[in-house]
C-alpha atoms as a PDB file:
ATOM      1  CA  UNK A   1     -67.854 -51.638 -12.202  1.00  0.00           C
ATOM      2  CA  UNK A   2     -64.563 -51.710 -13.293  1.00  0.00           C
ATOM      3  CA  UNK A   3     -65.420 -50.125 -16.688  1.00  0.00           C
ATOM      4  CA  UNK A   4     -65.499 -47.071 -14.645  1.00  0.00           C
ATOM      5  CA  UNK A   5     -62.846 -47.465 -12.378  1.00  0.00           C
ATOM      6  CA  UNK A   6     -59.873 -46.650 -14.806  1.00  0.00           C
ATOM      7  CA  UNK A   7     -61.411 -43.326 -15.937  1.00  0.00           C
ATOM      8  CA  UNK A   8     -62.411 -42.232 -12.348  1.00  0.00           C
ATOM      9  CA  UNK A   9     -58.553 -42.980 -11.522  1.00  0.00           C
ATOM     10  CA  UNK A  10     -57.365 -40.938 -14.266  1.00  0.00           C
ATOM     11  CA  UNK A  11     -60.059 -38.196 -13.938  1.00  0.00           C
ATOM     12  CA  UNK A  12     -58.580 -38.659 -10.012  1.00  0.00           C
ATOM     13  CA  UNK A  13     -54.998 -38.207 -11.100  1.00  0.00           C
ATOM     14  CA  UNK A  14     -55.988 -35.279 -13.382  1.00  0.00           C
ATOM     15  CA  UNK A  15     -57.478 -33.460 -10.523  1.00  0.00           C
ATOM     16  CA  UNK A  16     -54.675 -33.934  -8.120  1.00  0.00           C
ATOM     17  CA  UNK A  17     -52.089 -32.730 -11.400  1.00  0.00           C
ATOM     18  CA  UNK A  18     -53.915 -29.809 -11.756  1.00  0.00           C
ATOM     19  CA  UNK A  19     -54.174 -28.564  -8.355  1.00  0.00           C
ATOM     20  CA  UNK A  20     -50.668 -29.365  -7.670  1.00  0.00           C
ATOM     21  CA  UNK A  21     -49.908 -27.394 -10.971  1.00  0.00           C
ATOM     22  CA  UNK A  22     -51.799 -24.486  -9.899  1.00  0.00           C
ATOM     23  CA  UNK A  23     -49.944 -24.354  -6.007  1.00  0.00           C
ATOM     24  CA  UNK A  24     -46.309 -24.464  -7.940  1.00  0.00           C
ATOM     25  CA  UNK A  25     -47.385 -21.745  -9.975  1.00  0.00           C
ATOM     26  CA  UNK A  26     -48.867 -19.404  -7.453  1.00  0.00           C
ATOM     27  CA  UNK A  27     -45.484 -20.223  -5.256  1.00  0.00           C
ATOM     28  CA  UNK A  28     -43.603 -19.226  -8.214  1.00  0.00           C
ATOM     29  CA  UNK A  29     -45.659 -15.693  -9.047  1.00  0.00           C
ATOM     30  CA  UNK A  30     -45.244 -14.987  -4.838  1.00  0.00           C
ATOM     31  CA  UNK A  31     -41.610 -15.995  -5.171  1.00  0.00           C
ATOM     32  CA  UNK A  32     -41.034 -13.229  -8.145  1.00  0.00           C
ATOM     33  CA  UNK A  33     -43.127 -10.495  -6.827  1.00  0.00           C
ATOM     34  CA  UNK A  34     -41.093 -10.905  -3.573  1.00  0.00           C
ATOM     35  CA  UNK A  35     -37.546 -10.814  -5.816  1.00  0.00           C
ATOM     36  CA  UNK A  36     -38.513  -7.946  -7.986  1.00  0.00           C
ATOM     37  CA  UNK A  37     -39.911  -6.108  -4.776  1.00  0.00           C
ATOM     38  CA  UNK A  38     -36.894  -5.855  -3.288  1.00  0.00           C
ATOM     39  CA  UNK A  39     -35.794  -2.291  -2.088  1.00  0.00           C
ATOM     40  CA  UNK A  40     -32.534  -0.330  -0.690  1.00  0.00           C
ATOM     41  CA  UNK A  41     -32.425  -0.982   3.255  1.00  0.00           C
ATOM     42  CA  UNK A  42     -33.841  -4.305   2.933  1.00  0.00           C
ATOM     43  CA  UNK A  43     -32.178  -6.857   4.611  1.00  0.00           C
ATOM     44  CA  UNK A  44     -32.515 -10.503   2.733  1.00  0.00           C
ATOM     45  CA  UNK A  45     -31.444 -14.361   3.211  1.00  0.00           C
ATOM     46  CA  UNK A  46     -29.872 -15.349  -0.578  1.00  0.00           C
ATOM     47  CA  UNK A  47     -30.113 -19.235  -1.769  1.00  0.00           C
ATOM     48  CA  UNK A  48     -26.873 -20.315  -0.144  1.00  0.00           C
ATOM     49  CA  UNK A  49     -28.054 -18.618   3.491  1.00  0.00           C
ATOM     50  CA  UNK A  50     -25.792 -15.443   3.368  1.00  0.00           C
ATOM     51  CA  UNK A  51     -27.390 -12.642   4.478  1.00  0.00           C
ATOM     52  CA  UNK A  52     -26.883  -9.208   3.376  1.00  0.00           C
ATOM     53  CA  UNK A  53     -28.376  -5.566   2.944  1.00  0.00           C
ATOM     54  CA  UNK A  54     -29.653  -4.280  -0.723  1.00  0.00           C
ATOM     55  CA  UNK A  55     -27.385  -1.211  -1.083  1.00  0.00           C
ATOM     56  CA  UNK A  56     -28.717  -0.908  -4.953  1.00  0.00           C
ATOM     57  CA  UNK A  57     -31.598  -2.129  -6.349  1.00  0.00           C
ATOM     58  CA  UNK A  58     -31.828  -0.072  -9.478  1.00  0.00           C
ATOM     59  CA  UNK A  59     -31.774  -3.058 -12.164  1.00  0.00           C
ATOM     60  CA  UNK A  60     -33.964  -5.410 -13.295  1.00  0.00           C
ATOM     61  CA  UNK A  61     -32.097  -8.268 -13.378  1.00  0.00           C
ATOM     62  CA  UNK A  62     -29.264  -7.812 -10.341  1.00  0.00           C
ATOM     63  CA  UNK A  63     -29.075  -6.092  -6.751  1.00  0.00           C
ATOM     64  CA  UNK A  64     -25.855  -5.481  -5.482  1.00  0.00           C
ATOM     65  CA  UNK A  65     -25.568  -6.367  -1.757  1.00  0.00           C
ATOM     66  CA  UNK A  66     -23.592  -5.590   1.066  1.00  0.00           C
ATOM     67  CA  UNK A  67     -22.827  -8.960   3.350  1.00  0.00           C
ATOM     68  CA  UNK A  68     -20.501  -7.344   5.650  1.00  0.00           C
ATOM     69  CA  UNK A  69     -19.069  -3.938   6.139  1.00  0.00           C
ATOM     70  CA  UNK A  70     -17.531  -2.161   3.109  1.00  0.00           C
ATOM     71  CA  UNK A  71     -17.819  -5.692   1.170  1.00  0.00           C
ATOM     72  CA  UNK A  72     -20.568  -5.354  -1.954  1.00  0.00           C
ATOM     73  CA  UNK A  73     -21.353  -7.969  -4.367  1.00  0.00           C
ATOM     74  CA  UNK A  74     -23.844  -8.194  -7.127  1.00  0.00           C
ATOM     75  CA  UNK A  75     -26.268 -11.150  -7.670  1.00  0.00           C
ATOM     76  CA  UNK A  76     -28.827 -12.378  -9.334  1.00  0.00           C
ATOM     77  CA  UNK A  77     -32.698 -11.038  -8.071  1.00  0.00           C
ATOM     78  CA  UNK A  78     -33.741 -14.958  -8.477  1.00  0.00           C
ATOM     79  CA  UNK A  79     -31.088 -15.849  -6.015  1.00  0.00           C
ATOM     80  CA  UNK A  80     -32.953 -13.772  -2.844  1.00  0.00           C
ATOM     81  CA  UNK A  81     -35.120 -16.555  -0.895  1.00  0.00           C
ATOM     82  CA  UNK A  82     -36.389 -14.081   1.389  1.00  0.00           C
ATOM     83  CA  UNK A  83     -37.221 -11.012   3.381  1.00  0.00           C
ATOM     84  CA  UNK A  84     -35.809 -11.242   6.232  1.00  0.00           C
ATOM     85  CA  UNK A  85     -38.329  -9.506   8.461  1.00  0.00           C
ATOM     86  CA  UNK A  86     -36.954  -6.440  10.963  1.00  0.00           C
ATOM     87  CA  UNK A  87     -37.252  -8.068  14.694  1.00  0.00           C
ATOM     88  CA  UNK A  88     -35.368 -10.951  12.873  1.00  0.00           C
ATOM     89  CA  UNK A  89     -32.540  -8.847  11.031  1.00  0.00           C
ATOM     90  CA  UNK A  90     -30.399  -8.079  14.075  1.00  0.00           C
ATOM     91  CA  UNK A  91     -29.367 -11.635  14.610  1.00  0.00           C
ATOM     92  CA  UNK A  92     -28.433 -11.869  11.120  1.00  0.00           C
ATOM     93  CA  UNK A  93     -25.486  -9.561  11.391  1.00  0.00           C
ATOM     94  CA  UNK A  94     -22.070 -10.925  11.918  1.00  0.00           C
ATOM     95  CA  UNK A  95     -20.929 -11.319  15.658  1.00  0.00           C
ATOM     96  CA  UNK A  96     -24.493 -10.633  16.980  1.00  0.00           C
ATOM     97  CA  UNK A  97     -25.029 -12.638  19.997  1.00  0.00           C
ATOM     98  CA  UNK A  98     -28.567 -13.474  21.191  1.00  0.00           C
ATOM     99  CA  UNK A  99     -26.598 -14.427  24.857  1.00  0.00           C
ATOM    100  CA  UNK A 100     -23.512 -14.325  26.581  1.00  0.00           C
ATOM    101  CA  UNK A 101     -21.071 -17.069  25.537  1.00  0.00           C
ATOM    102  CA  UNK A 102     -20.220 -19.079  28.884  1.00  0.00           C
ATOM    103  CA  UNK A 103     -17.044 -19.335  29.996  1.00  0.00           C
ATOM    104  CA  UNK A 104     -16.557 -15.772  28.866  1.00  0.00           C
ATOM    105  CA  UNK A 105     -14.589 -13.730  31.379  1.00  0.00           C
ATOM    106  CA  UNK A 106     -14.940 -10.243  32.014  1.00  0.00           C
ATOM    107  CA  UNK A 107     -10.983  -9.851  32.064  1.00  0.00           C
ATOM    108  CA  UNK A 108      -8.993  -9.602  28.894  1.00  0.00           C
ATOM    109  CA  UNK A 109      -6.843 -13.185  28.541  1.00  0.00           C
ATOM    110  CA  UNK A 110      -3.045 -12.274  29.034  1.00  0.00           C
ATOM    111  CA  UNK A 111      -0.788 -13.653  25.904  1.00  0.00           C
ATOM    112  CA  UNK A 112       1.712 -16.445  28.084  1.00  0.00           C
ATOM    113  CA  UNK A 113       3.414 -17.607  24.775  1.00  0.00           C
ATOM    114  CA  UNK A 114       6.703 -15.155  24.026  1.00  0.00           C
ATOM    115  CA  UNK A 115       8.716 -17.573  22.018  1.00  0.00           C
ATOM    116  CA  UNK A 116       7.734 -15.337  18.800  1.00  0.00           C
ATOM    117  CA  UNK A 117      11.120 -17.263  16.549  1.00  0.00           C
ATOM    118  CA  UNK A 118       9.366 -20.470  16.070  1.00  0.00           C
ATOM    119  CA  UNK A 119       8.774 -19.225  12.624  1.00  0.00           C
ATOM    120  CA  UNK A 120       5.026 -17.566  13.035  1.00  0.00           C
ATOM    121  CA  UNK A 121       3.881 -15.464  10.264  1.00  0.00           C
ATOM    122  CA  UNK A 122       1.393 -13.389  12.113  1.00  0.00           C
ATOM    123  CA  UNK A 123       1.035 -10.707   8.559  1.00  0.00           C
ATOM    124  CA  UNK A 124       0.094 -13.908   6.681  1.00  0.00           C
ATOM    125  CA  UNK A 125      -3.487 -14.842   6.778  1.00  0.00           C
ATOM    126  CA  UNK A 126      -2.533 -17.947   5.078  1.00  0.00           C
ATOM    127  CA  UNK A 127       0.208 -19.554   6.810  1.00  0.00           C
ATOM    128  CA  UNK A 128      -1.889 -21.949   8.927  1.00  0.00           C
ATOM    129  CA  UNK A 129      -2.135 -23.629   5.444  1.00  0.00           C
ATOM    130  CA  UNK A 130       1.457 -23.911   4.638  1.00  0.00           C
ATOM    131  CA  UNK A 131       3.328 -26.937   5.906  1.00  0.00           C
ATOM    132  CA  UNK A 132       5.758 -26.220   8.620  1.00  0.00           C
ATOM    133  CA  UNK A 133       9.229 -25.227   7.574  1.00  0.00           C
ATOM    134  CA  UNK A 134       7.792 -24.270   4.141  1.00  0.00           C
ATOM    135  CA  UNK A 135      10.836 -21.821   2.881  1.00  0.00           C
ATOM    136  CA  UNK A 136       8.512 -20.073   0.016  1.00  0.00           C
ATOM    137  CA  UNK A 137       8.400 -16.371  -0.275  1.00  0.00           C
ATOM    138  CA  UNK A 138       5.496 -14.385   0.136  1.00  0.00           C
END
């Protein structure tokens, strides 16, 4: 008896290798197709979760993408995860709200703060970053 357990654990362990094997590579051969079937319109979910629209998908090895309006990058094909299907692609779009926020009012807030000299640098997107009082030039 246990002259044949050993090889019917390792004929056992084979088995599960190979099958696993074969479901890693038939992942990977779906995963590709999907990459390299990518078209212009399309809109896809890359490996970090952006989300963006193929504007060009003429090369092989790139697609250049648009992931918000008037902004186009180029990356990789192997770095698309998905498709993301149509009835799903509105909510990928930045700002797009499934449901009204609460607390939302229907009239605009009125600005109460006019003390405008405390040193605000409303042109500088970076200013939150500075330390108060910071004297450097733009």
């Amino acid at each position: 008896m246990d002259a044949l357990f050993f090889p019917l654990l390792l004929a056992l362990l084979a088995g599960f290798m190979f099958l696993s094997i074969r479901k890693q590579k038939k992942r990977m051969n779906e995963m590709q197709e999907m990459q390299n079937s990518v078209s212009t319109g399309v809109r896809v979910q890359l490996t970090a979760g952006l989300y963006a629209t193929v504007v060009d998908d003429s090369s092989s090895d790139y697609v250049d993408l648009e992931i918000a309006t008037g902004v186009i990058t180029r990356f990789s094909r192997q770095a698309i995860v998905r498709v993301v299907p149509t009835d799903e692609a509105a909510e990928t779009y930045p700002g797009a709200l499934t449901a009204r926020p609460e607390g939302l009012d229907d009239e605009p807030q009125q600005d109460t703060d006019t003390d405008s000299s405390a040193g605000s640098r409303a042109d500088d997107s970076y200013s939150a970053d500075r330390p108060e009082g910071s004297t450097e030039d733009r």
